[in-house]
N, C-alpha and C. Protein backbone atom coordinates (compact mmCIF):
# COMPACT_ATOMS: atom_id res chain seq x y z
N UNK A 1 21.36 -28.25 -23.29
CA UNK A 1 20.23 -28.38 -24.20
C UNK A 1 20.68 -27.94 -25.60
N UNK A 2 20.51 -28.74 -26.53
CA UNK A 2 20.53 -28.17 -28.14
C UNK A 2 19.99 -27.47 -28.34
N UNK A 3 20.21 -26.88 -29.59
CA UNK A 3 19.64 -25.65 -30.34
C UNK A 3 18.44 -25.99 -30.83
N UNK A 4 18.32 -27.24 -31.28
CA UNK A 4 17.19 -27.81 -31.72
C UNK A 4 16.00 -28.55 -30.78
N UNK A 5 16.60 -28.79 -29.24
CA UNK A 5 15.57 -28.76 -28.67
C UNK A 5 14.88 -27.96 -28.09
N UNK A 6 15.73 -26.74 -27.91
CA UNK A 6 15.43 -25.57 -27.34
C UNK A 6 14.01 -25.31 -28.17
N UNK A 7 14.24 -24.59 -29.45
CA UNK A 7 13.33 -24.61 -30.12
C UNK A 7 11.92 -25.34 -30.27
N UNK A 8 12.16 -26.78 -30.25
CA UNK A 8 11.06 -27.58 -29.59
C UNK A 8 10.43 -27.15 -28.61
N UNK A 9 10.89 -27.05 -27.54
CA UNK A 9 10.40 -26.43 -26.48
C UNK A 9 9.64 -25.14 -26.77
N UNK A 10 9.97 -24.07 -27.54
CA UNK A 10 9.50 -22.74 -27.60
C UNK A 10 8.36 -23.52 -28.60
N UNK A 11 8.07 -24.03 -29.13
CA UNK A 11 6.67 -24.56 -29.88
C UNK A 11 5.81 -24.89 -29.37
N UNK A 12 6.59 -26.20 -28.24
CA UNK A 12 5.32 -26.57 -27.18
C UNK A 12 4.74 -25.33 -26.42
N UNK A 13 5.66 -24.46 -26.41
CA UNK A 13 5.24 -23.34 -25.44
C UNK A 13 4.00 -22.69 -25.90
N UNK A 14 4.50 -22.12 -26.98
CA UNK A 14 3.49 -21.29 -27.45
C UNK A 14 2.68 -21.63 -28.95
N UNK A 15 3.26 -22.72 -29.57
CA UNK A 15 2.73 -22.93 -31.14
C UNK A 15 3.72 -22.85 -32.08
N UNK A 16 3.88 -23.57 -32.84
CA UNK A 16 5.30 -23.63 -33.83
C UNK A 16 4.80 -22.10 -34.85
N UNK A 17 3.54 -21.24 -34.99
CA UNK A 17 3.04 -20.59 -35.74
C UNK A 17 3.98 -19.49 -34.91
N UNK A 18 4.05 -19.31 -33.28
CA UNK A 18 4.68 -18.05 -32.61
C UNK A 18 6.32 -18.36 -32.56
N UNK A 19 6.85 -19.12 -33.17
CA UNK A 19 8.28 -19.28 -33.22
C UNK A 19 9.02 -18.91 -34.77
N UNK A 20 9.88 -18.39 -34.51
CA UNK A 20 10.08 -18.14 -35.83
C UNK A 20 12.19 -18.57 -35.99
N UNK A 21 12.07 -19.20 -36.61
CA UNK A 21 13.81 -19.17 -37.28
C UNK A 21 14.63 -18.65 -38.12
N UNK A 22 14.03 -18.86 -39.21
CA UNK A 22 14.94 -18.60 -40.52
C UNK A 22 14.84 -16.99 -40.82
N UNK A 23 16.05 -17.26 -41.59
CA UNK A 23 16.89 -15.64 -41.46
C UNK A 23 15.65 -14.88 -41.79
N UNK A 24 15.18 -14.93 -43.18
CA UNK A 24 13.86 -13.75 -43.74
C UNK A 24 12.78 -13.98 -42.74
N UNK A 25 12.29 -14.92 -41.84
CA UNK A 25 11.49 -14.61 -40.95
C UNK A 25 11.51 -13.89 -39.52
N UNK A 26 12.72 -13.83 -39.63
CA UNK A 26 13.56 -13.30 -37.87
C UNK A 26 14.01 -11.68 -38.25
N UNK A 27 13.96 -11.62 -39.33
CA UNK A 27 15.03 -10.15 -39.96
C UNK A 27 14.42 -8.68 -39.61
N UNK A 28 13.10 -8.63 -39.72
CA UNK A 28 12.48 -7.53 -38.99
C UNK A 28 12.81 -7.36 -37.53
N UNK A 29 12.86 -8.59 -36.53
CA UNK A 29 12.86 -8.13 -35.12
C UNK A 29 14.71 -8.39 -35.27
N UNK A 30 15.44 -8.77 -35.62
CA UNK A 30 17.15 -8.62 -35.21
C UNK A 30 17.55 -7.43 -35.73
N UNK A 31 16.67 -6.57 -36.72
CA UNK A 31 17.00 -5.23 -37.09
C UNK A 31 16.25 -4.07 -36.41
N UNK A 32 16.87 -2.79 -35.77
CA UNK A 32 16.29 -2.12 -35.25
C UNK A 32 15.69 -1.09 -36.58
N UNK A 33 14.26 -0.40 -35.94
CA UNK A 33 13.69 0.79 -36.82
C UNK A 33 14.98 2.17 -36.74
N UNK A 34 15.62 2.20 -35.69
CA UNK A 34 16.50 2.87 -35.87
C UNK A 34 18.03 2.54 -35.57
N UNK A 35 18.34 1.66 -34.89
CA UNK A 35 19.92 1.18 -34.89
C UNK A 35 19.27 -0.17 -34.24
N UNK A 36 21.14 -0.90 -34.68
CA UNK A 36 20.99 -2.26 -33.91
C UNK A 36 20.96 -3.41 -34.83
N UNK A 37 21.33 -4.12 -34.81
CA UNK A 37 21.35 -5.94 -36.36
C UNK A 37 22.27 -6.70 -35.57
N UNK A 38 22.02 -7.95 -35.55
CA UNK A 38 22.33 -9.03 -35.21
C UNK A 38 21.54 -10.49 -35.63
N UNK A 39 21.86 -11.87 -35.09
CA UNK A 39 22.40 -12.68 -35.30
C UNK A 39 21.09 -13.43 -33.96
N UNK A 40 20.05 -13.86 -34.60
CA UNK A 40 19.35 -14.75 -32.95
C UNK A 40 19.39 -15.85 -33.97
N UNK A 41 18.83 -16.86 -32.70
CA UNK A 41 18.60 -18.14 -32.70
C UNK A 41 16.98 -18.58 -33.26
N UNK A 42 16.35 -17.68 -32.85
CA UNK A 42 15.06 -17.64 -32.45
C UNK A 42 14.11 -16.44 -32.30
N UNK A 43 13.14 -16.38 -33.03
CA UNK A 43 12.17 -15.09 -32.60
C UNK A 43 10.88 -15.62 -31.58
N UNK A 44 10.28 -15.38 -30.27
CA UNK A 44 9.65 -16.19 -30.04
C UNK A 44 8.50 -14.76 -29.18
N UNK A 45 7.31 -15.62 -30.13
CA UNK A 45 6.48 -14.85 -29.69
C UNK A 45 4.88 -14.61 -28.57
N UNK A 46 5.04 -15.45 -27.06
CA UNK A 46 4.07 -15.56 -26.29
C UNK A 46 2.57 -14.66 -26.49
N UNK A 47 2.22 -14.93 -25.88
CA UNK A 47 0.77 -14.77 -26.10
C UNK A 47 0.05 -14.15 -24.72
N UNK A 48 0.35 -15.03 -23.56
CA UNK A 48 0.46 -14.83 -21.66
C UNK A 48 1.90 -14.11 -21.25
N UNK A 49 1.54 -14.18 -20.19
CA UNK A 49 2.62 -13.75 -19.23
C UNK A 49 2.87 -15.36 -18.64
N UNK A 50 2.53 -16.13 -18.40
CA UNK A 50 2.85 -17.34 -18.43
C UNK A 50 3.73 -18.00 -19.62
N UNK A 51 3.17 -17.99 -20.35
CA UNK A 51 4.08 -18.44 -21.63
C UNK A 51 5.32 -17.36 -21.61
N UNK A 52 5.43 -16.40 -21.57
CA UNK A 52 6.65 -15.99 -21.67
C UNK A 52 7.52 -16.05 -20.21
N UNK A 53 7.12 -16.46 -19.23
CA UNK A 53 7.80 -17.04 -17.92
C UNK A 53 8.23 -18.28 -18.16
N UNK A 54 7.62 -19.28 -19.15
CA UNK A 54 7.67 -20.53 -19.58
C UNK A 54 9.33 -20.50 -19.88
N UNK A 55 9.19 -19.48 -21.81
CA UNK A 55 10.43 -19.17 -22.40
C UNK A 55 11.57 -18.95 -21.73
N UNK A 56 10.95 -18.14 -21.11
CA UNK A 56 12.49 -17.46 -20.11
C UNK A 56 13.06 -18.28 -19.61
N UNK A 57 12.26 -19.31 -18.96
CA UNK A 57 12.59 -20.17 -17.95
C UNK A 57 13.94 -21.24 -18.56
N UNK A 58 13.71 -21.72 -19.91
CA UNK A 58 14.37 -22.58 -21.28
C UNK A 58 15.46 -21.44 -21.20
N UNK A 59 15.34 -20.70 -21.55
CA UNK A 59 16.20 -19.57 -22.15
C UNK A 59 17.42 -19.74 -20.89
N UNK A 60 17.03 -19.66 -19.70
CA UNK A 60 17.96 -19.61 -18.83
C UNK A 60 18.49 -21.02 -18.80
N UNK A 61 17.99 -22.02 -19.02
CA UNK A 61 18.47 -23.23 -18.57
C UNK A 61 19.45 -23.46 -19.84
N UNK A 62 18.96 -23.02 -20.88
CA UNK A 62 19.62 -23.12 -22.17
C UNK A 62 21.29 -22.17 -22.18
N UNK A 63 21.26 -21.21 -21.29
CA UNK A 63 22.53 -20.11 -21.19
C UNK A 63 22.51 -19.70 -22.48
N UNK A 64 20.93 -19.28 -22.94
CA UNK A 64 21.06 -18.26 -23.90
C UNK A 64 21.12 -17.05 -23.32
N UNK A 65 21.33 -16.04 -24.39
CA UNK A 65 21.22 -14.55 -24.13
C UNK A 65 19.79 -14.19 -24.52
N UNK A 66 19.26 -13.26 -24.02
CA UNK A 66 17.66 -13.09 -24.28
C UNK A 66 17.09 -11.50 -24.06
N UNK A 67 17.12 -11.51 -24.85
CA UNK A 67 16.65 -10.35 -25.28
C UNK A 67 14.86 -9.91 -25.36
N UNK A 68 13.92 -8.50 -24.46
CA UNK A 68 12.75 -9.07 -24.59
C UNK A 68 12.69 -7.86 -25.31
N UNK A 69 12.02 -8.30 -26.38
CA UNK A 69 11.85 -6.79 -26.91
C UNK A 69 10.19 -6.35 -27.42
N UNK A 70 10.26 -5.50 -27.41
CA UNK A 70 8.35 -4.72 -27.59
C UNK A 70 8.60 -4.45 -28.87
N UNK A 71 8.60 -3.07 -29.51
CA UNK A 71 8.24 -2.47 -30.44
C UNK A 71 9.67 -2.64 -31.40
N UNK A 72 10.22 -2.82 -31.10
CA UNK A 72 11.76 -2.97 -31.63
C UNK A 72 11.47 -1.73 -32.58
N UNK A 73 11.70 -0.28 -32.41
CA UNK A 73 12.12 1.03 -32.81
C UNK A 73 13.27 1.60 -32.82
N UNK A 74 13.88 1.00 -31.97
CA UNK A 74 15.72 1.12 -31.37
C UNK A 74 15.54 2.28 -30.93
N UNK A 75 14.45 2.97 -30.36
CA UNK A 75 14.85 4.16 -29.75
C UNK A 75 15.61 3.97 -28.54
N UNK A 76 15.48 3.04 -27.46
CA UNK A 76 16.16 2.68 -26.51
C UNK A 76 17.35 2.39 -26.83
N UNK A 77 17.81 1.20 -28.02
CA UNK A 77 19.03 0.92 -28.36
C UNK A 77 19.07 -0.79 -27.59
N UNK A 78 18.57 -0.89 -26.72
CA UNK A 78 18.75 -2.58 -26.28
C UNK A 78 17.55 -3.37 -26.76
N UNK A 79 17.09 -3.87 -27.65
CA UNK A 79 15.71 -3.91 -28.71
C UNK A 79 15.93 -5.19 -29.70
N UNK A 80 17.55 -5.45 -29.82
CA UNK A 80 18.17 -6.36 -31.48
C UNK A 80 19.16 -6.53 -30.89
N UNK A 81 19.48 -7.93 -31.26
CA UNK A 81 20.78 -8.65 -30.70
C UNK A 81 21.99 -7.45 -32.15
N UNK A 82 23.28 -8.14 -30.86
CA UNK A 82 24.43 -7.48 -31.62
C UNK A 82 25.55 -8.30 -31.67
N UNK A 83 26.03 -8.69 -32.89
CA UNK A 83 27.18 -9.16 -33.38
C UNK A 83 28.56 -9.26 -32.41
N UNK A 84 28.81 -10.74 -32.89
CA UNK A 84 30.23 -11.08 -31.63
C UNK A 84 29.99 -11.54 -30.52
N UNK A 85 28.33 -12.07 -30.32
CA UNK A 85 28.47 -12.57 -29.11
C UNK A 85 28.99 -13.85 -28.44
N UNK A 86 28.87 -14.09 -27.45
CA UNK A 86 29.32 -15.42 -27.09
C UNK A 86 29.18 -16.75 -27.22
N UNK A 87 27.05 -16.29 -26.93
CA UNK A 87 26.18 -17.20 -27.48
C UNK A 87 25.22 -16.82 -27.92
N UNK A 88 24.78 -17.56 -27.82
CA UNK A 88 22.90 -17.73 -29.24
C UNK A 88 22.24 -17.03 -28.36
N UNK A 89 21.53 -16.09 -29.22
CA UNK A 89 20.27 -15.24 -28.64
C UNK A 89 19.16 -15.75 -28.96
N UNK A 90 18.23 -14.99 -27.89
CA UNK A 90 16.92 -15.62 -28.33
C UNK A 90 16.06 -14.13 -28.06
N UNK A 91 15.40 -13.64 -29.07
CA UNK A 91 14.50 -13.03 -28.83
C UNK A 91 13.13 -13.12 -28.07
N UNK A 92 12.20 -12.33 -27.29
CA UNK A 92 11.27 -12.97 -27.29
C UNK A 92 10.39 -11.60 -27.08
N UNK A 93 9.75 -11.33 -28.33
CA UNK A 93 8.75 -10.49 -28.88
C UNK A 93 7.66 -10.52 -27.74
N UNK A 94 7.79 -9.36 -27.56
CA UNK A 94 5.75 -9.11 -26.17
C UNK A 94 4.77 -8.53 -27.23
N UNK A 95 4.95 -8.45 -28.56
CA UNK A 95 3.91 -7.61 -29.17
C UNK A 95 2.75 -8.42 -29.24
N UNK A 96 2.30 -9.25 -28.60
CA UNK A 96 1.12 -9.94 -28.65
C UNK A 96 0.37 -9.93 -26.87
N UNK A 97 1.54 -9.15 -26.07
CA UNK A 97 1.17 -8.96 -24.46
C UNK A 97 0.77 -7.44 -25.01
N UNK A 98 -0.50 -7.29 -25.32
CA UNK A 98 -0.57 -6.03 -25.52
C UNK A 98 -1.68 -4.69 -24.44
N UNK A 99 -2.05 -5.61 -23.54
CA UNK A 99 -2.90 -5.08 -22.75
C UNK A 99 -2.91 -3.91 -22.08
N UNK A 100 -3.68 -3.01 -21.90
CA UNK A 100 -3.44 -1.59 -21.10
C UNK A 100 -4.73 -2.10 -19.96
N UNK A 101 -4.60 -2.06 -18.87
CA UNK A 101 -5.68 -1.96 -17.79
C UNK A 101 -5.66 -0.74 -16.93
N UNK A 102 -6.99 0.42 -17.72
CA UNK A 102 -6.42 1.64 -16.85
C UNK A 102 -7.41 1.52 -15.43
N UNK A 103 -6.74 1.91 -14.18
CA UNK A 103 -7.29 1.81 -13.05
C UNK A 103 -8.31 2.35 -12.40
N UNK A 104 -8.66 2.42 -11.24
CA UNK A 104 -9.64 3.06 -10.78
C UNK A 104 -8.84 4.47 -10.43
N UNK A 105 -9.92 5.72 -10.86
CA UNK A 105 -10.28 6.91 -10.53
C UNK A 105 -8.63 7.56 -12.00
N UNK A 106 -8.42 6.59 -12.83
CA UNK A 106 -7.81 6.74 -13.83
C UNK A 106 -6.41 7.35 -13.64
N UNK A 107 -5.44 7.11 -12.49
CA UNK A 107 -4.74 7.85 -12.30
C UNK A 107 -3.56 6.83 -12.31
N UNK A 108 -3.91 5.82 -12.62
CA UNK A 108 -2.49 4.65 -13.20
C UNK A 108 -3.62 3.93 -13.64
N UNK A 109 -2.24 3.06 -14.51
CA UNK A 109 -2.25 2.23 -16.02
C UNK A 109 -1.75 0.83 -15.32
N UNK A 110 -2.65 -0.08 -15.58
CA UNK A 110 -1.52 -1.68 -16.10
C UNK A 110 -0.76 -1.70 -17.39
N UNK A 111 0.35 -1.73 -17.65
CA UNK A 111 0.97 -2.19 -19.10
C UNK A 111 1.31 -3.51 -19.69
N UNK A 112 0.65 -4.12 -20.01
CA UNK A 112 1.88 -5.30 -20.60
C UNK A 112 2.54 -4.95 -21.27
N UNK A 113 3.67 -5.80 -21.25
CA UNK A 113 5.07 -5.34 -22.63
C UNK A 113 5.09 -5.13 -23.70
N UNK A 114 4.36 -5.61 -24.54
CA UNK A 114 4.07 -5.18 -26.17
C UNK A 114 3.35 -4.28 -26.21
N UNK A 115 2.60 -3.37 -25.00
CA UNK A 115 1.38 -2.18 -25.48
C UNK A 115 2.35 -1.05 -25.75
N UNK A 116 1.76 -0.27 -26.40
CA UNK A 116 2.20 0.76 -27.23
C UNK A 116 1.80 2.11 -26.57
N UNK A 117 2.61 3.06 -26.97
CA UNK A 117 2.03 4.46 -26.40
C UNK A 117 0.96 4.89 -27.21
N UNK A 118 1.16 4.58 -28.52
CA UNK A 118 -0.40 4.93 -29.27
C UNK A 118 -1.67 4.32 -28.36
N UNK A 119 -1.28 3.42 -28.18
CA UNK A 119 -2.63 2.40 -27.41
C UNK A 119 -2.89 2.91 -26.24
N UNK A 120 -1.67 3.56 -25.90
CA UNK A 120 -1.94 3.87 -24.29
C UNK A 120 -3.02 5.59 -24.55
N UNK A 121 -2.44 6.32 -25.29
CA UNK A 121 -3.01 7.63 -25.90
C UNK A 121 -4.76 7.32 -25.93
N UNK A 122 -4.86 6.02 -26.80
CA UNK A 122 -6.16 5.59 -27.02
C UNK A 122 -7.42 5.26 -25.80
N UNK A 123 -6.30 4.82 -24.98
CA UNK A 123 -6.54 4.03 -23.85
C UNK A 123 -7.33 5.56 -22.67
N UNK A 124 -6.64 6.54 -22.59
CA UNK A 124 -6.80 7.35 -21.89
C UNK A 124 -7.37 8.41 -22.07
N UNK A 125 -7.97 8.60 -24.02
CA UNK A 125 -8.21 9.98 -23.94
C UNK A 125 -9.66 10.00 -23.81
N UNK A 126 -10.57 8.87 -23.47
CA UNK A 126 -11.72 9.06 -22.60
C UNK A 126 -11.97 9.78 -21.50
N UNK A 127 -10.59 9.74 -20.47
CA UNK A 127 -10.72 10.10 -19.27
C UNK A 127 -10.26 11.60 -19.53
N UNK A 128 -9.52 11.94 -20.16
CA UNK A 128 -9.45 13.25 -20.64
C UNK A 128 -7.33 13.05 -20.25
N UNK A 129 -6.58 12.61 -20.60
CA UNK A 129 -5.51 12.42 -19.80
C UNK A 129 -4.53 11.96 -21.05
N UNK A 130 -3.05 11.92 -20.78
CA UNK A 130 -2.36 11.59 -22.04
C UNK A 130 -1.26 11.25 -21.13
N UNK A 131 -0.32 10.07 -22.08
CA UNK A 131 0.19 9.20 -21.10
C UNK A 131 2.01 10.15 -20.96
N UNK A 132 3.11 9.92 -20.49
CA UNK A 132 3.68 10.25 -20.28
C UNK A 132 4.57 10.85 -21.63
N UNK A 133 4.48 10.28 -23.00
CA UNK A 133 5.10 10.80 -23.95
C UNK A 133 4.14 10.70 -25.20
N UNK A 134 3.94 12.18 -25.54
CA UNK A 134 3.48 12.44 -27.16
C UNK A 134 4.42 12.88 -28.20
N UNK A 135 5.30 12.88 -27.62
CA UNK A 135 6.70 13.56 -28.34
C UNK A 135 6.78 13.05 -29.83
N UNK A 136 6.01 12.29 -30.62
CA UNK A 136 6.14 11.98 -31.55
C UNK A 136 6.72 9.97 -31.49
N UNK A 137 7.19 10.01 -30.48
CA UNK A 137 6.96 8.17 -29.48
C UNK A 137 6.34 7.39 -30.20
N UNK A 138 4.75 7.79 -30.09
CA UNK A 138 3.38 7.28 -30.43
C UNK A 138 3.45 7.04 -31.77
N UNK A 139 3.72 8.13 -32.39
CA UNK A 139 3.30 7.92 -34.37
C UNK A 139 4.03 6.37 -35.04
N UNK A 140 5.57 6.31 -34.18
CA UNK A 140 6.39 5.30 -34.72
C UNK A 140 5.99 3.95 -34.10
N UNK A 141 5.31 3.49 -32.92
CA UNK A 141 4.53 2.85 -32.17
C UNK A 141 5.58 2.24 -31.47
N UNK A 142 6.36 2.99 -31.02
CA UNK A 142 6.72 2.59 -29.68
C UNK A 142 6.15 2.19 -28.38
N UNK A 143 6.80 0.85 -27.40
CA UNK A 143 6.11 0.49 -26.58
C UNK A 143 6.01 1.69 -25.38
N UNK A 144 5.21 1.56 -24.11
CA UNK A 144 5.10 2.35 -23.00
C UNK A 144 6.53 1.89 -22.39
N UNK A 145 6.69 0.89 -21.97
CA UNK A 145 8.56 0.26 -20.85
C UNK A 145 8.94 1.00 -22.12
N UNK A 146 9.04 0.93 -23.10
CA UNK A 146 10.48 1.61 -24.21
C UNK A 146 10.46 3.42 -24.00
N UNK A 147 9.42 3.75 -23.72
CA UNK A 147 9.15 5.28 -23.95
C UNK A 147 9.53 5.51 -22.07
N UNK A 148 8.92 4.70 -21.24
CA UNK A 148 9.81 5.23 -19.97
C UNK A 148 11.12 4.82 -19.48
N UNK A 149 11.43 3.57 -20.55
CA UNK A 149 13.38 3.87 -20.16
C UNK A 149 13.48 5.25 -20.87
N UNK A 150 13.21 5.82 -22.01
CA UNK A 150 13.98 6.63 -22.86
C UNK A 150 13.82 7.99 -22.53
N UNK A 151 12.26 8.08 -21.94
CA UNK A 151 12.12 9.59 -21.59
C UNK A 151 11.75 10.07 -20.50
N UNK A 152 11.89 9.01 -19.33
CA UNK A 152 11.03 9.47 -18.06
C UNK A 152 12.00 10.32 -17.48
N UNK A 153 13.12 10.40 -17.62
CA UNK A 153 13.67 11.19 -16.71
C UNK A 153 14.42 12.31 -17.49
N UNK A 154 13.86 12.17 -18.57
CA UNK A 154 14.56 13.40 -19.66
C UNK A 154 13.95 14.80 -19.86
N UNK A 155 13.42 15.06 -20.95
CA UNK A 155 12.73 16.05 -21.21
C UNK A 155 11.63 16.35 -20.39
N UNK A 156 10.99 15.32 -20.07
CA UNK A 156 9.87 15.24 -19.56
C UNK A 156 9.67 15.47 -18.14
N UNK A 157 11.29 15.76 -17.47
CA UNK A 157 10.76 15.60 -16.20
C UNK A 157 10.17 16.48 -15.32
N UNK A 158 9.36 17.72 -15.87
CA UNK A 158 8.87 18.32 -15.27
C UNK A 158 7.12 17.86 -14.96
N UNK A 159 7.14 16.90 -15.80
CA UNK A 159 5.67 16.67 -15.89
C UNK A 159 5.77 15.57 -14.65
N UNK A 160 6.18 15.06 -14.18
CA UNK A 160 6.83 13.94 -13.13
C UNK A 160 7.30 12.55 -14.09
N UNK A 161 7.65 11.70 -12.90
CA UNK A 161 7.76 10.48 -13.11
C UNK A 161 7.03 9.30 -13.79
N UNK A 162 6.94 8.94 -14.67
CA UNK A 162 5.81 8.25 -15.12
C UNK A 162 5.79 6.66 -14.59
């Protein structure tokens, strides 16, 4: 598949408005808030969890590299493509999967990939409860998956597992 149909494809997917190419429009998500710059093909930004099963699906058939990234903060460090690769990356932004579904008797969370720990903070302090990291996470709006690769088993682990 071309580069240029690929792209086609990520339009039909989601809207030529959630795709993005050119360098000044892609440059925020290939740069991390704290490390990380590279080189994509594509910024692509779903809306469902369907649509981004869609992408993926191209992405693989395409033998791109793919990268999913939330909050792109680089606190994790895997967030922004990196220079020298083999092939064309493709980003594909969840900050529009932003959903928190907190459960019955409030003792777990649904996350989608783009929700944030601020959101999640927001999300919970009805019930009287705070989500696995306030460490200062939240202020920079890091996602929840970014804050439990980075801290579930760190500092935090006395509070348990999140």
């Amino acid at each position: 598949m071309s580069q240029s149909s690929l792209v086609r494809s990520f339009k039909k997917i989601v809207g030529a408005r959630y795709v993005l190419t050119s360098d000044r429009a892609t440059a925020p998500y290939r740069k991390g808030f704290r490390e990380g710059h590279g080189p994509a093909l594509a910024v692509v930004k779903p809306a469902t969890l369907l649509q981004q099963w869609h992408i993926l699906q191209a992405c693989v058939s395409a033998k791109v590299i793919v990268i999913m990234q939330a909050a792109n903060t680089g606190l994790t460090g895997g967030s922004t493509p990196t220079q020298g690769c083999d092939r064309n990356t493709v980003i594909i932004n969840t900050s529009r999967l932003n959903d928190i579904q907190v459960l019955a008797e409030q003792q777990q969370i649904v996350a989608f990939p783009g929700a944030s720990l601020f959101s999640l903070e927001k999300a919970l302090a009805p019930y009287g409860r705070v989500p696995h990291s306030v460490i200062g996470s939240s202020c920079i709006g890091a996602s929840i998956v970014g804050g439990v690769c980075n801290n579930s088993g760190g500092a935090l682990v006395e509070r348990g597992p999140a």
